[in-house]
N, C-alpha and C. Protein backbone atom coordinates (compact mmCIF):
# COMPACT_ATOMS: atom_id res chain seq x y z
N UNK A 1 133.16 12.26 50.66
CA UNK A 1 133.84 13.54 50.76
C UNK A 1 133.79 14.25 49.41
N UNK A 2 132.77 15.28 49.44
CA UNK A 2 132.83 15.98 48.35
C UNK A 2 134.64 17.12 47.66
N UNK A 3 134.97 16.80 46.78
CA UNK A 3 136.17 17.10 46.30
C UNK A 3 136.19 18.65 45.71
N UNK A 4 136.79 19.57 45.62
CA UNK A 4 136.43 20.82 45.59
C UNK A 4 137.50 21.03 44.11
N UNK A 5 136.96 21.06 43.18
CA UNK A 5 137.35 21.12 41.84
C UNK A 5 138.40 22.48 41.32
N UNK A 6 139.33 21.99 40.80
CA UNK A 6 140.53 22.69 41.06
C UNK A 6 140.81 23.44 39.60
N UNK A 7 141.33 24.83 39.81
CA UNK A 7 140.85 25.24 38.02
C UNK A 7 141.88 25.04 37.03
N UNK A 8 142.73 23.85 37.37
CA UNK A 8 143.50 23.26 36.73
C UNK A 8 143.26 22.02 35.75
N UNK A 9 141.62 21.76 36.54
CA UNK A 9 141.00 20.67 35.54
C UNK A 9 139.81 21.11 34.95
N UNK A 10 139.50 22.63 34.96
CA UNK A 10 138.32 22.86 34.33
C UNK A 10 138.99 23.85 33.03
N UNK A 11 140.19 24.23 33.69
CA UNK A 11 141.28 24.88 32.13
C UNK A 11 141.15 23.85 31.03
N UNK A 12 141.70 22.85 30.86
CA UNK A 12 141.68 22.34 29.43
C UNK A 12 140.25 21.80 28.86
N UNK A 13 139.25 21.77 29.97
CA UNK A 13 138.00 21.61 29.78
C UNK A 13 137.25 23.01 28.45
N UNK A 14 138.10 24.04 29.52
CA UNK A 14 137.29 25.20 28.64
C UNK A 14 138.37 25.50 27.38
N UNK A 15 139.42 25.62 27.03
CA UNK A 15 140.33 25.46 26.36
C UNK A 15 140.24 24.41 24.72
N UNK A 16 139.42 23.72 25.19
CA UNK A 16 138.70 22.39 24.36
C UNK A 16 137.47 22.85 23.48
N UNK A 17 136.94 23.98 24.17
CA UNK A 17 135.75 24.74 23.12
C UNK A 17 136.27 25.92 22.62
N UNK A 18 137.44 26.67 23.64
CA UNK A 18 137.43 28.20 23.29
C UNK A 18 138.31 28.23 21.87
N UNK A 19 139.38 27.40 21.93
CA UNK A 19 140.36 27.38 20.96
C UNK A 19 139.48 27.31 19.56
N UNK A 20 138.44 26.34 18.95
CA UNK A 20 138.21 25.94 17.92
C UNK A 20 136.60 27.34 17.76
N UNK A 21 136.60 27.80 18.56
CA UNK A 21 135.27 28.36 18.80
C UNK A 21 135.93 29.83 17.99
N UNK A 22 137.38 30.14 18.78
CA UNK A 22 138.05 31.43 18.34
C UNK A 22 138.03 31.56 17.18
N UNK A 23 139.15 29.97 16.43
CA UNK A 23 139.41 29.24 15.28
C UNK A 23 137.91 29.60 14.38
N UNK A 24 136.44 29.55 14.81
CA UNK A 24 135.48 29.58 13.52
C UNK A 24 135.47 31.08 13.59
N UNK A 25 135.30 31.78 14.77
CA UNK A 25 134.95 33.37 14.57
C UNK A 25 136.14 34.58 13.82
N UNK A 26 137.46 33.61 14.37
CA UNK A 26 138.05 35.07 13.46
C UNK A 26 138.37 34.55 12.29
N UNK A 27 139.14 33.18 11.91
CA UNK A 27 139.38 32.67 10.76
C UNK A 27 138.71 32.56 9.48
N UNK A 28 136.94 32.10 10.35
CA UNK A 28 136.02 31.82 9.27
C UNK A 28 136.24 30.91 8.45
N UNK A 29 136.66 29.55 8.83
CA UNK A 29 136.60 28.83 7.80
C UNK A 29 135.21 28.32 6.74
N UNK A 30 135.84 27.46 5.68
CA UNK A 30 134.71 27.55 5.06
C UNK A 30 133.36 26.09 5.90
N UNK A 31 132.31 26.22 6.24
CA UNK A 31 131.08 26.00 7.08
C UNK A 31 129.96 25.59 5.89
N UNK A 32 129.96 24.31 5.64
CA UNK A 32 128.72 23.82 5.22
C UNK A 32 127.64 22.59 5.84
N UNK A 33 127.06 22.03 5.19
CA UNK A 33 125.96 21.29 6.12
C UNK A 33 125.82 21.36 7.61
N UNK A 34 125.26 22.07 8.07
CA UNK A 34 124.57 23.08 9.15
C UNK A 34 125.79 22.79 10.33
N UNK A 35 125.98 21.99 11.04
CA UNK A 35 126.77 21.72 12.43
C UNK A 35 127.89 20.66 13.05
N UNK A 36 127.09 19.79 11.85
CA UNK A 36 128.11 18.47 12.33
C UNK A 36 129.07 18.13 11.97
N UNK A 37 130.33 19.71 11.55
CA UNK A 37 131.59 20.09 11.79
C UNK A 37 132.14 20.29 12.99
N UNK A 38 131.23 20.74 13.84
CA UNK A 38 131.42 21.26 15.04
C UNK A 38 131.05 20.56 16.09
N UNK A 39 130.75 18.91 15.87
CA UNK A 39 129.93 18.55 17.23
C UNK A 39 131.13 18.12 18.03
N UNK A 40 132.51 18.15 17.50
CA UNK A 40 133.21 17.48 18.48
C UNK A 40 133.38 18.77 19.55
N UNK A 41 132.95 20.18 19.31
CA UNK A 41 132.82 20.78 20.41
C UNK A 41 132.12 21.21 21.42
N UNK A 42 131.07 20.04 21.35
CA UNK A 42 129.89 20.41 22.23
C UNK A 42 130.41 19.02 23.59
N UNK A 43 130.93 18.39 23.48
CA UNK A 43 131.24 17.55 25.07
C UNK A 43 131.59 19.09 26.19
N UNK A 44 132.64 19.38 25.81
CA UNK A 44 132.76 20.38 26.98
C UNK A 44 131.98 21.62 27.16
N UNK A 45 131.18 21.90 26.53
CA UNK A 45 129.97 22.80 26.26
C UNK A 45 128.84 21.80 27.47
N UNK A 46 128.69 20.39 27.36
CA UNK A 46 127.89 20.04 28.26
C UNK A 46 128.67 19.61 29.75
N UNK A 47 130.03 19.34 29.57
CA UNK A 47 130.45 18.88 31.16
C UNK A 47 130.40 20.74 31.94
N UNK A 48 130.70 21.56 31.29
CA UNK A 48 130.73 22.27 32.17
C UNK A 48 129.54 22.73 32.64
N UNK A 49 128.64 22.96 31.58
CA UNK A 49 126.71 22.90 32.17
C UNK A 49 126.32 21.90 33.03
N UNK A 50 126.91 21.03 33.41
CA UNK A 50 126.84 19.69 34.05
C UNK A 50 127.50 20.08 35.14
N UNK A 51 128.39 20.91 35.10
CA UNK A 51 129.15 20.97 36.57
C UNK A 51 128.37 22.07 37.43
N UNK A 52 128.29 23.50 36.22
CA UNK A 52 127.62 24.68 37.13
C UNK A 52 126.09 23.90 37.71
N UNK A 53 125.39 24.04 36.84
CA UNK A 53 124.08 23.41 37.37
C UNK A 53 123.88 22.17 38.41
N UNK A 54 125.11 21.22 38.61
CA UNK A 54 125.28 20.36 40.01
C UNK A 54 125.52 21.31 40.76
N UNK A 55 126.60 22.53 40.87
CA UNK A 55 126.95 23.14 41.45
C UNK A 55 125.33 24.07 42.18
N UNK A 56 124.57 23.87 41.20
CA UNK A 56 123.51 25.25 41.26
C UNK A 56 122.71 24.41 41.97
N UNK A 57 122.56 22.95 41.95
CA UNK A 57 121.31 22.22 42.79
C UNK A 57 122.05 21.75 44.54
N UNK A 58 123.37 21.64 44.53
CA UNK A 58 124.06 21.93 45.97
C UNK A 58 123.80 22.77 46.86
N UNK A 59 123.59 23.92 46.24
CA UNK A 59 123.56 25.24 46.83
C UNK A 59 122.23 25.96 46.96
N UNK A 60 121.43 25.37 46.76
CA UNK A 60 120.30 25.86 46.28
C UNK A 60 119.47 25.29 47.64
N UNK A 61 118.69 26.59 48.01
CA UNK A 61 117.95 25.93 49.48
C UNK A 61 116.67 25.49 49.34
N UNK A 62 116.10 25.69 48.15
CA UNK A 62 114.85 24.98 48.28
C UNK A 62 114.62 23.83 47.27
N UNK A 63 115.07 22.95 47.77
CA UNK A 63 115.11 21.61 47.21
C UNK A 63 114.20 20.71 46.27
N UNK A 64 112.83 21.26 46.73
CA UNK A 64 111.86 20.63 45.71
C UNK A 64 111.63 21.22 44.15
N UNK A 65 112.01 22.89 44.28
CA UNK A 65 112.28 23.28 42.85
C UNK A 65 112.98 22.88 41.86
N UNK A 66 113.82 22.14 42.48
CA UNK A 66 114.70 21.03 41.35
C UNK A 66 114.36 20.73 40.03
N UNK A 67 113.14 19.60 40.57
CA UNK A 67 112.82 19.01 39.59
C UNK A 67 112.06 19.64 38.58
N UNK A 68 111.42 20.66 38.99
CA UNK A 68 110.81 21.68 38.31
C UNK A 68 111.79 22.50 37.43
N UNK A 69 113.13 22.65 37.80
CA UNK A 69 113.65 23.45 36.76
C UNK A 69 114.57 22.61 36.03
N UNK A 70 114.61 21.52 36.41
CA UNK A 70 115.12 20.43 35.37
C UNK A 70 114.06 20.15 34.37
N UNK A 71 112.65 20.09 34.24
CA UNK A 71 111.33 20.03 33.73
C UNK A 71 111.59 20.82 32.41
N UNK A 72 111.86 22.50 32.75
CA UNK A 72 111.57 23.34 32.12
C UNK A 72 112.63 23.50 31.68
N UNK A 73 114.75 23.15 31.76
CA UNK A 73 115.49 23.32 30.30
C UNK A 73 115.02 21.88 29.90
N UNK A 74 114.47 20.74 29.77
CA UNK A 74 114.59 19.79 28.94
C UNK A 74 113.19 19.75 28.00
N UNK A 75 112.36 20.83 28.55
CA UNK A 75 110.80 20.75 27.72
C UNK A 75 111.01 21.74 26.75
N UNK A 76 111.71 22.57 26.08
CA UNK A 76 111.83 23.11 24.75
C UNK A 76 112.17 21.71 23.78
N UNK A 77 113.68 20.97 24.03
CA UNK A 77 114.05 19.84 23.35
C UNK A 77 113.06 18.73 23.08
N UNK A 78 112.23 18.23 24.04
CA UNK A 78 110.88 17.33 24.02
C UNK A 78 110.03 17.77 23.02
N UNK A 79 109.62 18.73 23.12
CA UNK A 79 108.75 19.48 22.24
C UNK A 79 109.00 19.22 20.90
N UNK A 80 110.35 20.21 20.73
CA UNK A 80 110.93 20.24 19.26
C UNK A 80 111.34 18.85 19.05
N UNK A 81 111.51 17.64 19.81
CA UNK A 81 111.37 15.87 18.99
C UNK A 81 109.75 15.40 18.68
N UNK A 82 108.76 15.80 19.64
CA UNK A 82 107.45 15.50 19.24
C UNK A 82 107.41 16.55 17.91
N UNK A 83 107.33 17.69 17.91
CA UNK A 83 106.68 18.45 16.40
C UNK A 83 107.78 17.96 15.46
N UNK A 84 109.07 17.63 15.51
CA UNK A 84 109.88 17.42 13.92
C UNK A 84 110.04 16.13 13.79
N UNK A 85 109.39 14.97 14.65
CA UNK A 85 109.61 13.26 14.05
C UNK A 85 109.42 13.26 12.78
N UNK A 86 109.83 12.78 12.01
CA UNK A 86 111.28 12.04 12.68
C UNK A 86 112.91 12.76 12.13
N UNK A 87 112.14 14.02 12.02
CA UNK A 87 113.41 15.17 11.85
C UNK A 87 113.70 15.88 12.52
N UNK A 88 114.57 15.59 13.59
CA UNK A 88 114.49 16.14 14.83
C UNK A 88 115.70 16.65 14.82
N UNK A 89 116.81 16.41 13.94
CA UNK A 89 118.04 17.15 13.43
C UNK A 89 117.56 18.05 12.79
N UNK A 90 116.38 18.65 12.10
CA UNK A 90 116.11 19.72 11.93
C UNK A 90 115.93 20.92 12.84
N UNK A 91 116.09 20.76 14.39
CA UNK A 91 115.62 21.70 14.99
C UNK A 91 116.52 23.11 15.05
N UNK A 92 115.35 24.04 15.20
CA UNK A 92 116.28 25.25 15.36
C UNK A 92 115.76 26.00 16.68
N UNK A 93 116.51 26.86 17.28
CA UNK A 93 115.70 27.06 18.78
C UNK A 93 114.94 28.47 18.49
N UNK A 94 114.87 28.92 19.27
CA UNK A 94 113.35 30.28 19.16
C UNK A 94 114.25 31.37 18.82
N UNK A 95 115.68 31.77 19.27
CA UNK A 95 116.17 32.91 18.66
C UNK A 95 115.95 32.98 17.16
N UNK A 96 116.10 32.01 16.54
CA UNK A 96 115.90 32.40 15.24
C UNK A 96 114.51 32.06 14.29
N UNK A 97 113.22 31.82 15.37
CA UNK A 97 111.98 31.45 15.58
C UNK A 97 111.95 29.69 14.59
N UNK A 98 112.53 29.38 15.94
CA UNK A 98 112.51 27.51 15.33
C UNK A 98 112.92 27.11 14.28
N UNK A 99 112.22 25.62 13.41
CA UNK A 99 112.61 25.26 12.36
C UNK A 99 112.03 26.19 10.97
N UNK A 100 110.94 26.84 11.48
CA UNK A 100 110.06 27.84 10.43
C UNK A 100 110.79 28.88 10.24
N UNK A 101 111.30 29.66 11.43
CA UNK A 101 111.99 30.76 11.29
C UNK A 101 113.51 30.10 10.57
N UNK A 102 113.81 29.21 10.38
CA UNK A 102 115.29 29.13 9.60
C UNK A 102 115.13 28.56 8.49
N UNK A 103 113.85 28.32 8.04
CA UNK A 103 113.10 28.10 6.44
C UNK A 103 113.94 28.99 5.61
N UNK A 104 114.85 28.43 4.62
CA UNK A 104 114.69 28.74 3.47
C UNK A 104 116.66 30.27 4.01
N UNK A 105 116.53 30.24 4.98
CA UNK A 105 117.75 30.77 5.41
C UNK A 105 118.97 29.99 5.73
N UNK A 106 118.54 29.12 6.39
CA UNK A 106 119.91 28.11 7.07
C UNK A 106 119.00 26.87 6.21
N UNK A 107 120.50 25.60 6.58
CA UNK A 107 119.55 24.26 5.94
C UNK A 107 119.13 23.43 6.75
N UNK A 108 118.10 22.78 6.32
CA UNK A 108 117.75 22.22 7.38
C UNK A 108 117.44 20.46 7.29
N UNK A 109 116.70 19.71 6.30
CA UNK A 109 116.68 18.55 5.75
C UNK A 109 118.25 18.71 4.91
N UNK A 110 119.18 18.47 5.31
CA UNK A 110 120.20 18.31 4.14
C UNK A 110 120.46 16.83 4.08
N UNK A 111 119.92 15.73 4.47
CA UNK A 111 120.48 14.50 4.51
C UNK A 111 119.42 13.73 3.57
N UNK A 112 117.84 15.10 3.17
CA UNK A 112 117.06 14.39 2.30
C UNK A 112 116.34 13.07 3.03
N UNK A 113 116.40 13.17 4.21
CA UNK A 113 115.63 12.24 5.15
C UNK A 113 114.21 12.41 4.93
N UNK A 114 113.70 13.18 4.05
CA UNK A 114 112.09 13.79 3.99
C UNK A 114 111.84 12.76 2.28
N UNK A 115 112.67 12.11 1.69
CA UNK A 115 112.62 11.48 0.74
C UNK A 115 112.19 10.02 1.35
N UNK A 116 112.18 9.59 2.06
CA UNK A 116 111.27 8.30 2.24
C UNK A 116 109.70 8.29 2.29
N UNK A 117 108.77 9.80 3.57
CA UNK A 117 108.02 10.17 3.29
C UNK A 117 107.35 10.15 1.91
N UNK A 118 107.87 11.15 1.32
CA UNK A 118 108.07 11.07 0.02
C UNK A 118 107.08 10.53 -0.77
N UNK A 119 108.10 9.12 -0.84
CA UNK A 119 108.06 8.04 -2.15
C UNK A 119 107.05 7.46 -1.69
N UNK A 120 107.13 7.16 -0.08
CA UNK A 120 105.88 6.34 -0.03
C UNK A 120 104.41 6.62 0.20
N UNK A 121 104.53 8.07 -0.10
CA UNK A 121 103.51 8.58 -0.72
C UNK A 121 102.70 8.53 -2.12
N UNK A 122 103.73 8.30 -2.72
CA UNK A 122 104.10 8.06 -4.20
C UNK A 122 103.57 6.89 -3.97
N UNK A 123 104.22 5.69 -3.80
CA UNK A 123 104.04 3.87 -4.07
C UNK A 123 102.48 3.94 -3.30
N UNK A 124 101.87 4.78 -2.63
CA UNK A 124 100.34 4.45 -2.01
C UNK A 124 99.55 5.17 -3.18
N UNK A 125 100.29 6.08 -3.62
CA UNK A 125 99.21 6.95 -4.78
C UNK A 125 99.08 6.54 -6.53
N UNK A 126 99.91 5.69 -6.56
CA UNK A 126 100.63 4.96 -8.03
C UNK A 126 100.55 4.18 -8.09
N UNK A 127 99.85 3.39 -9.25
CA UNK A 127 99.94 1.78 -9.07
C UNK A 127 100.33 1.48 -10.66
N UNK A 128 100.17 2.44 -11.53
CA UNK A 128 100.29 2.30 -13.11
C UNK A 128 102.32 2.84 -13.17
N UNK A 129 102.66 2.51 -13.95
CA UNK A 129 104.08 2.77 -14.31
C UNK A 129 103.86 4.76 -14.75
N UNK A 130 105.14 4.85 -14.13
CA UNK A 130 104.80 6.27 -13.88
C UNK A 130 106.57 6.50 -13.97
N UNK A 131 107.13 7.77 -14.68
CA UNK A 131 108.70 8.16 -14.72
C UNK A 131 108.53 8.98 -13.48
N UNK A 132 109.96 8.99 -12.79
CA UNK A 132 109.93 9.52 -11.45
C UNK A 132 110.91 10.39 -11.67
N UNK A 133 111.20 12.02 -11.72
CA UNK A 133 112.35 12.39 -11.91
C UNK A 133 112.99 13.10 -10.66
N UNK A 134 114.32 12.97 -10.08
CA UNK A 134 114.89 12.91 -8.93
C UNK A 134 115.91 13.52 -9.08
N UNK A 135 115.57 15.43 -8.22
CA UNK A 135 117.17 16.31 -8.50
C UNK A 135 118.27 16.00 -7.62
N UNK A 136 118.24 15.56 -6.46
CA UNK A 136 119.40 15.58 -5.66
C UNK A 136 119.00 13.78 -5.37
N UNK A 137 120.59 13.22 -5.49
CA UNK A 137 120.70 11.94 -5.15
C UNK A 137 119.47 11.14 -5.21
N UNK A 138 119.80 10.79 -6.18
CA UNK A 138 118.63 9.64 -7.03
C UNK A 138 118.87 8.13 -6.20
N UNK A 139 119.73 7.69 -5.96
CA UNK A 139 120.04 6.53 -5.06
C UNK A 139 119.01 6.30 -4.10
N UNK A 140 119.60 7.51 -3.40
CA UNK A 140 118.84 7.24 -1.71
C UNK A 140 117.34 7.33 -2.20
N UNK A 141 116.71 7.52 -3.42
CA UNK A 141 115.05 8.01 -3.75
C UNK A 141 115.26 6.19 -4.14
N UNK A 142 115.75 5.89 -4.94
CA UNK A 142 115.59 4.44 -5.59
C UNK A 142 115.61 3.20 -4.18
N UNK A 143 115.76 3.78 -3.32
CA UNK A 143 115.60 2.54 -1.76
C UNK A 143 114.27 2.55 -2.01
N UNK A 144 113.81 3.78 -2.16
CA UNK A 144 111.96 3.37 -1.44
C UNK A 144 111.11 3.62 -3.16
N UNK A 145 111.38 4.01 -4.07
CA UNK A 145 110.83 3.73 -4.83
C UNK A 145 110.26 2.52 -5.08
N UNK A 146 108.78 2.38 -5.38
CA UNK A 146 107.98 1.05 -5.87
C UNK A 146 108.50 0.52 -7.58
N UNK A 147 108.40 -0.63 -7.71
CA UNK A 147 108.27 -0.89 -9.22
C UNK A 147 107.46 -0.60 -10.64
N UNK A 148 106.57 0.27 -10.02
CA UNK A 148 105.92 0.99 -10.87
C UNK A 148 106.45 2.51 -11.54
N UNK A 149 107.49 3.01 -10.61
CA UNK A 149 108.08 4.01 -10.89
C UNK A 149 109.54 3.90 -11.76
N UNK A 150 109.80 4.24 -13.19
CA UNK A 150 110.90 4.38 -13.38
C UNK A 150 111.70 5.64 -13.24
N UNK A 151 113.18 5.91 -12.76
CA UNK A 151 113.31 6.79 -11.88
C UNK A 151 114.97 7.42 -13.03
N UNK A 152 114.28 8.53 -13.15
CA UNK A 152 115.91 9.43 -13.63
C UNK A 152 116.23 10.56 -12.87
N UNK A 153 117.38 10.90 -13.24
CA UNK A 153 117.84 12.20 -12.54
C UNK A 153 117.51 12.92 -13.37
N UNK A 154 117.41 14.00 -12.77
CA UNK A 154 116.80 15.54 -12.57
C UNK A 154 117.81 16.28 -13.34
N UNK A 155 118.13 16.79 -14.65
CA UNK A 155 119.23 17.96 -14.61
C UNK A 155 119.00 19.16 -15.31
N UNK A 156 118.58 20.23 -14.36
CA UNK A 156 118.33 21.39 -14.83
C UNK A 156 118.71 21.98 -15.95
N UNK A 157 120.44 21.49 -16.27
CA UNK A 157 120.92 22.30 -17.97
C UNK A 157 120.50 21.30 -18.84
N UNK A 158 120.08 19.94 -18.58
CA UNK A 158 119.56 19.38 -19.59
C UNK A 158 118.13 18.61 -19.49
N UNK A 159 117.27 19.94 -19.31
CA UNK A 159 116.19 18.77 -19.10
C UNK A 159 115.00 17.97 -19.85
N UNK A 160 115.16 16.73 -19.88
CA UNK A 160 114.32 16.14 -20.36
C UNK A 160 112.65 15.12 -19.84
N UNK A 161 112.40 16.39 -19.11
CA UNK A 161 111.00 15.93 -17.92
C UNK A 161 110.07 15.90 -19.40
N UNK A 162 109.10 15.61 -19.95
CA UNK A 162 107.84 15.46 -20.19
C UNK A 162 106.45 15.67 -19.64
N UNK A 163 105.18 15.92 -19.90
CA UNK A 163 104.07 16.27 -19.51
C UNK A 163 103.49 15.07 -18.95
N UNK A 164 103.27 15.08 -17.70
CA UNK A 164 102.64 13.80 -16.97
C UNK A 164 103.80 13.71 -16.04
N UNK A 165 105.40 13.72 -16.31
CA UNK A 165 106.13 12.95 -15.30
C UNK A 165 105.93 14.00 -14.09
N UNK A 166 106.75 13.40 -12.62
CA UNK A 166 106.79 13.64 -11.77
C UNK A 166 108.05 13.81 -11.30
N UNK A 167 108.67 14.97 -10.71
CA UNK A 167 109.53 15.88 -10.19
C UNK A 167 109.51 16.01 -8.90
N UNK A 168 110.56 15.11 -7.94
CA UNK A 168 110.65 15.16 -6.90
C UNK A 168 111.92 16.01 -6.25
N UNK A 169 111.97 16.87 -5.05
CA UNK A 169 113.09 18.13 -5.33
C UNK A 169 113.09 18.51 -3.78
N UNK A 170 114.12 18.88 -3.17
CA UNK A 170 114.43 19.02 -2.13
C UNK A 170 114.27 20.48 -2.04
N UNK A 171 113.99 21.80 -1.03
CA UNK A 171 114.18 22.94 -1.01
C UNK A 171 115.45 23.55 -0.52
N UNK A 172 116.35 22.03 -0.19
CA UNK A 172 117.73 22.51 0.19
C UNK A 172 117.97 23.41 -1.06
N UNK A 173 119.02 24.84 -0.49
CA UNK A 173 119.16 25.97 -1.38
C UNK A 173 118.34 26.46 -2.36
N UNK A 174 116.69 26.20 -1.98
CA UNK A 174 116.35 26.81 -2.38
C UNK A 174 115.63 26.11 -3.79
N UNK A 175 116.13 25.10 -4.51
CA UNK A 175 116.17 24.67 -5.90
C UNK A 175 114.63 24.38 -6.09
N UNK A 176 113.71 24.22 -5.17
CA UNK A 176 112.22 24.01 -5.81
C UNK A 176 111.48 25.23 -6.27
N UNK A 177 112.50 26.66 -5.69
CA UNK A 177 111.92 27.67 -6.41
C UNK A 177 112.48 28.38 -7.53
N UNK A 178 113.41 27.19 -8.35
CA UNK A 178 114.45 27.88 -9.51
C UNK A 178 114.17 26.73 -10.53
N UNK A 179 113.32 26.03 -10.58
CA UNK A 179 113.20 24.89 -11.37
C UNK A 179 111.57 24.52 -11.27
N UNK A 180 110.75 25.00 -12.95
CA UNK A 180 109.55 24.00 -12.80
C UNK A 180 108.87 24.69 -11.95
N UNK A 181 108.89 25.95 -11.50
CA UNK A 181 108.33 27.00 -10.57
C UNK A 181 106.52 26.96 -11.17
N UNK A 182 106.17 26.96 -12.24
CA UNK A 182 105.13 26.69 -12.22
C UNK A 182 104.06 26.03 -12.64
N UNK A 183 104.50 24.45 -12.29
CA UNK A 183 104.00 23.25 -12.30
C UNK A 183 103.10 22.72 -10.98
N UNK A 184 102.40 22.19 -11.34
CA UNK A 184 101.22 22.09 -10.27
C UNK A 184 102.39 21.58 -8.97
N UNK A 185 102.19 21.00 -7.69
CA UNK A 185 102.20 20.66 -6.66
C UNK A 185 101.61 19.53 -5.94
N UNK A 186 102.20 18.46 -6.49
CA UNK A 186 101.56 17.24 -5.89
C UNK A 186 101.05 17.38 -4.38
N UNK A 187 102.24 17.47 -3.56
CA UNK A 187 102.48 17.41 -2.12
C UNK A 187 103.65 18.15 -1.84
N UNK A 188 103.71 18.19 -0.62
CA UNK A 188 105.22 18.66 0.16
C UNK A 188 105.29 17.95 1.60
N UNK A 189 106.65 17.75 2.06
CA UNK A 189 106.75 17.20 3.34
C UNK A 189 107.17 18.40 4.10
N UNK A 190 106.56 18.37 5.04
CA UNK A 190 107.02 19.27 5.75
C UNK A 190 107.01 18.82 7.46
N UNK A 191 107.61 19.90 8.35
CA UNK A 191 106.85 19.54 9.86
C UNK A 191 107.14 21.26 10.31
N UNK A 192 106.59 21.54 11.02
CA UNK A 192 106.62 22.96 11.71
C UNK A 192 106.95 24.55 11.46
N UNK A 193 105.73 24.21 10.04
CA UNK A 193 106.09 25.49 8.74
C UNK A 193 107.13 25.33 8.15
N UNK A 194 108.49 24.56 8.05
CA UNK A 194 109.36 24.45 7.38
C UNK A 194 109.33 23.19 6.42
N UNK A 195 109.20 23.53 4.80
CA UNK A 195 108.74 22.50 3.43
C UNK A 195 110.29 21.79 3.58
N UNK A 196 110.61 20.42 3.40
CA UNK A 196 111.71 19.61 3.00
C UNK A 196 111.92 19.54 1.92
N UNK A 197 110.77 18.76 1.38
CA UNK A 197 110.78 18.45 -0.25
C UNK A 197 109.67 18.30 -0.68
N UNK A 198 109.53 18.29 -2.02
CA UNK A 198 107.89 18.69 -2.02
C UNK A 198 108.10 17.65 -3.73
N UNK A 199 107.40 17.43 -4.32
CA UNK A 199 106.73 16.58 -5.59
C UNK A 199 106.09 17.29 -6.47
N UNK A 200 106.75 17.73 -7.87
CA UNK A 200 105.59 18.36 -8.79
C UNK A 200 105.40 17.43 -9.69
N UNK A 201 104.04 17.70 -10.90
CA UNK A 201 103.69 17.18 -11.68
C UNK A 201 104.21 18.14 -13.04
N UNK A 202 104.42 17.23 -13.74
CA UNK A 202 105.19 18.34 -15.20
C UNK A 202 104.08 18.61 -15.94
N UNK A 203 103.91 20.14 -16.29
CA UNK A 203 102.52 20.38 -17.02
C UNK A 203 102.78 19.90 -18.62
């Protein structure tokens, strides 16, 4: 016996997004690292897409289109995990033309997950002792650093890079184009026109 849903239980359902949703638009609090302030408001963002769209395949008289339009909302998301592996928290959707179109506007590697790439680019290209210099969180670079690399931090008001070392730098806010701007370009990581972090050489 199908149960006919009563709008006494879909009130605190919607009540659960609208309140904190109001809370970011008029208040404006302060909003950094891209979203995952906000994920505790996406459950009821999906039960109720979960309810209309059951609702929409009930009612719906031609039955074999189903699966076809279940196909087509889950093949944008497929997509954008094949082109950004294994940065797939980078995605951005087409209003704001993907992860390319939010290059360098919104952030997008902020967890520096493009730093393993990276290094082990580095430990395949290096085999002689080589200084490694590292602007944002030198730690998480020192997991995958090889023993050939000795590794300092990066500090723009005081810097002490040398000719030969290597400058590894995230484009979060921007900082690979305010620092060392024109030093060759080892590499860059990137996936879908949008650079993560990129490697210079100190002239």
């Amino acid at each position: 016996i199908k149960k006919k849903m009563d709008w006494k239980e879909i009130c605190p359902i919607g009540l659960w997004f609208l309140l904190p949703f109001l809370y970011v638009v008029i208040l404006t609090p302060p909003q950094y690292d891209g979203f995952r302030h906000f994920i505790f408001m996406m459950p009821p963002v999906f039960i109720i897409s979960g309810l209309v769209f059951n609702k929409f395949i009930e009612i719906n008289p031609i039955k074999w289109i189903n699966p076809v339009i279940v196909l087509l909302l889950v093949l944008p998301g497929l997509t954008g995990i094949i082109r950004l592996h294994p940065y797939e928290y980078t995605y951005y959707n087409n209003f704001i033309g993907g992860t390319k179109g939010a290059f360098r506007k919104y952030e997008t590697d902020y967890w520096l997950t493009c730093y393993k790439e990276a290094i082990n680019k580095l430990n395949n290209s290096f085999t002689d002792q080589q200084k490694l210099f590292v602007h944002r969180n030198i730690y998480l670079a020192s997991q995958y650093a090889g023993k050939q690399f000795s590794l300092e931090q990066f500090d723009p008001n005081s810097d002490t890079t040398s000719s030969g070392d290597l400058l590894l730098m995230s484009t979060r806010s921007n900082n690979d184009q305010l620092f060392h701007r024109d030093d060759p370009m080892l590499f860059s990581i990137y996936r879908n026109g949008a650079i993560f972090c990129s490697v210079k050489k100190i002239k």
